[in-house]
Protein backbone atom coordinates (compact mmCIF):
# COMPACT_ATOMS: atom_id res chain seq x y z
CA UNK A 1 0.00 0.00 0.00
CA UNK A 2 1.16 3.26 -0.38
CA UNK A 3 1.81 5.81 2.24
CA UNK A 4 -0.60 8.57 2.76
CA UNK A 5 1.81 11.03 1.89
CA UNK A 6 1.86 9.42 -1.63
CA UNK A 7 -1.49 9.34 -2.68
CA UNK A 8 -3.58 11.68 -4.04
CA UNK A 9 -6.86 12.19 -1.61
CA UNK A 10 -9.22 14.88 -2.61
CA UNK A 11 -11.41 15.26 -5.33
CA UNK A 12 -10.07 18.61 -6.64
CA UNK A 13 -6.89 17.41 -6.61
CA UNK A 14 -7.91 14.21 -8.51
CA UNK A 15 -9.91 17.04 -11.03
CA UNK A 16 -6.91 19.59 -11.32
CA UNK A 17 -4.65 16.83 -12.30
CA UNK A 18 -7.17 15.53 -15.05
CA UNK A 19 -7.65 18.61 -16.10
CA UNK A 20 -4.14 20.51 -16.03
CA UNK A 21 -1.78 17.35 -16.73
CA UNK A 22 0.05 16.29 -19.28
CA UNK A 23 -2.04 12.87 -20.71
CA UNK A 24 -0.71 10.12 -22.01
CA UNK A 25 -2.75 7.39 -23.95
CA UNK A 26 -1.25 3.58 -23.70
CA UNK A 27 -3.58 0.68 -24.89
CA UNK A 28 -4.90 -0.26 -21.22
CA UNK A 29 -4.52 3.11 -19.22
CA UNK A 30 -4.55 6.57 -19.23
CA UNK A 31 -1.96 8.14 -17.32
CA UNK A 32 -2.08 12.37 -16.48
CA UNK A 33 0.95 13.38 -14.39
CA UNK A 34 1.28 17.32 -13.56
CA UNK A 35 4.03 19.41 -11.81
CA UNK A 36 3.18 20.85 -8.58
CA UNK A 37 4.92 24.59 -8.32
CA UNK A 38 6.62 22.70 -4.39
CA UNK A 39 8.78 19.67 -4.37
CA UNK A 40 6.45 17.70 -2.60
CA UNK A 41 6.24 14.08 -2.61
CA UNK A 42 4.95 12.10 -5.80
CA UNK A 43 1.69 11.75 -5.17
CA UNK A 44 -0.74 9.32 -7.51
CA UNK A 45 -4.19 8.82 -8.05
CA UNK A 46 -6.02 5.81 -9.78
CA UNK A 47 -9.56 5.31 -11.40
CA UNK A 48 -10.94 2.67 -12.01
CA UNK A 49 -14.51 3.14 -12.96
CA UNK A 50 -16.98 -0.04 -13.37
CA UNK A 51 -16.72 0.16 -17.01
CA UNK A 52 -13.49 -2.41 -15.90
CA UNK A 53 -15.95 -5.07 -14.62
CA UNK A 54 -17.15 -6.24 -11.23
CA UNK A 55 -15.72 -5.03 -8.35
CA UNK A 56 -13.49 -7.89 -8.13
CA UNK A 57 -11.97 -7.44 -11.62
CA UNK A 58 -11.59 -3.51 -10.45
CA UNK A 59 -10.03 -4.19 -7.07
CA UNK A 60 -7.58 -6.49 -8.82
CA UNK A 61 -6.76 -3.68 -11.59
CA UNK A 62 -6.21 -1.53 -8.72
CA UNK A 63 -4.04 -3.39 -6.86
CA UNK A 64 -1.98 -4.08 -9.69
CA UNK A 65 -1.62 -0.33 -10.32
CA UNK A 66 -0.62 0.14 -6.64
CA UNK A 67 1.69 -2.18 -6.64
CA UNK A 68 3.27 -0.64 -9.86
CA UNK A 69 3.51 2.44 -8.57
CA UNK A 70 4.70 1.64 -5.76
CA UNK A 71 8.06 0.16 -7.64
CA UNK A 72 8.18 3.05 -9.95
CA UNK A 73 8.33 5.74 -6.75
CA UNK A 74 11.91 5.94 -5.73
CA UNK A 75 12.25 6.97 -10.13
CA UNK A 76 10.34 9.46 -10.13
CA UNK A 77 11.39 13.46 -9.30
CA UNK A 78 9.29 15.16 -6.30
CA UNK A 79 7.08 17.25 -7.16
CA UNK A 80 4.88 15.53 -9.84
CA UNK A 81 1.50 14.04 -9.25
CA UNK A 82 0.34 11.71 -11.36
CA UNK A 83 -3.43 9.93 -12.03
CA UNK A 84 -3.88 6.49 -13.72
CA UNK A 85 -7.36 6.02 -15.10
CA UNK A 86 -7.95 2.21 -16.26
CA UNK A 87 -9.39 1.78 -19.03
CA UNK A 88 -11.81 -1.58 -19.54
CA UNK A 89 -8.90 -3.49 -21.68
CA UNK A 90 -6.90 -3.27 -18.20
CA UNK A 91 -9.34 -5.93 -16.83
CA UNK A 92 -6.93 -8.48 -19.23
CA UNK A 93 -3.94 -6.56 -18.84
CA UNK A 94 -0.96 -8.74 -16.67
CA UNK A 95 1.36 -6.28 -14.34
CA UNK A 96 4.16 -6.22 -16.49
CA UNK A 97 2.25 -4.39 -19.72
CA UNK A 98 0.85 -1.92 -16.35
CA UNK A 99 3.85 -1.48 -15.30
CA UNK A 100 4.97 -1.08 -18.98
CA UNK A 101 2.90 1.76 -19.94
CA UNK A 102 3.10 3.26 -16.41
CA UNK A 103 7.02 3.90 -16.82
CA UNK A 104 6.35 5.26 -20.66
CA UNK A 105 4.18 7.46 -19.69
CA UNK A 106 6.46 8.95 -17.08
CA UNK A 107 9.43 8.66 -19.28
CA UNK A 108 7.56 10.53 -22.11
CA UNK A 109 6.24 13.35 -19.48
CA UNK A 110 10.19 13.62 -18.20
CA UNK A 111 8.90 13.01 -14.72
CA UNK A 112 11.84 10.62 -13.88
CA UNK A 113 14.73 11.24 -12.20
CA UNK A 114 17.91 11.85 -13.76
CA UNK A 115 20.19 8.88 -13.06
């Protein structure tokens, strides 16, 4: 799970990030990542609406997101907040092609650190 100081809680912080990101299409998800002005912690944000399935199928999709986020944290620069809406193809998607589009999504943004 990830710590409270990592995910994104509110609902107009979940909207200004939709709204105000950068987005970027993959075949299962849609990721939006924006730069917050303070370098905060890298906060993230999933949806998962019931267009995915049951509530099984979604709780599964967003575990699978957590967890790949969760990895992906320590590469990513403070100061960046970033939502991950699943799309229904996600149901069928395996936590490698997640975590796949995940990390191209914040490569293409430039949200990672520099190594």
């Amino acid at each position: 799970m990830l710590a409270k100081t990592n995910r994104i809680r509110s609902g107009a912080d979940y909207r200004l990030t939709v709204r105000k990101g950068v987005r970027v299409h993959a075949t299962h998800t849609i990721t939006y990542v924006r730069r917050v002005p303070d370098p905060s912690p890298v906060r993230f944000g999933f949806i998962v609406s019931k267009a995915v399935g049951v509530a099984v199928v979604r709780n599964t999709v967003r575990r699978r997101l957590k967890a790949v986020s969760r990895e992906l944290l320590p590469d990513i620069a403070p100061g960046h907040e970033i939502v991950v809406r699943a799309l229904p193809a996600s149901a069928q998607a395996s936590w490698a092609t997640l975590q796949g589009e995940i990390r191209r999504a914040v490569d293409k943004v430039g949200a990672r650190c520099m190594p």
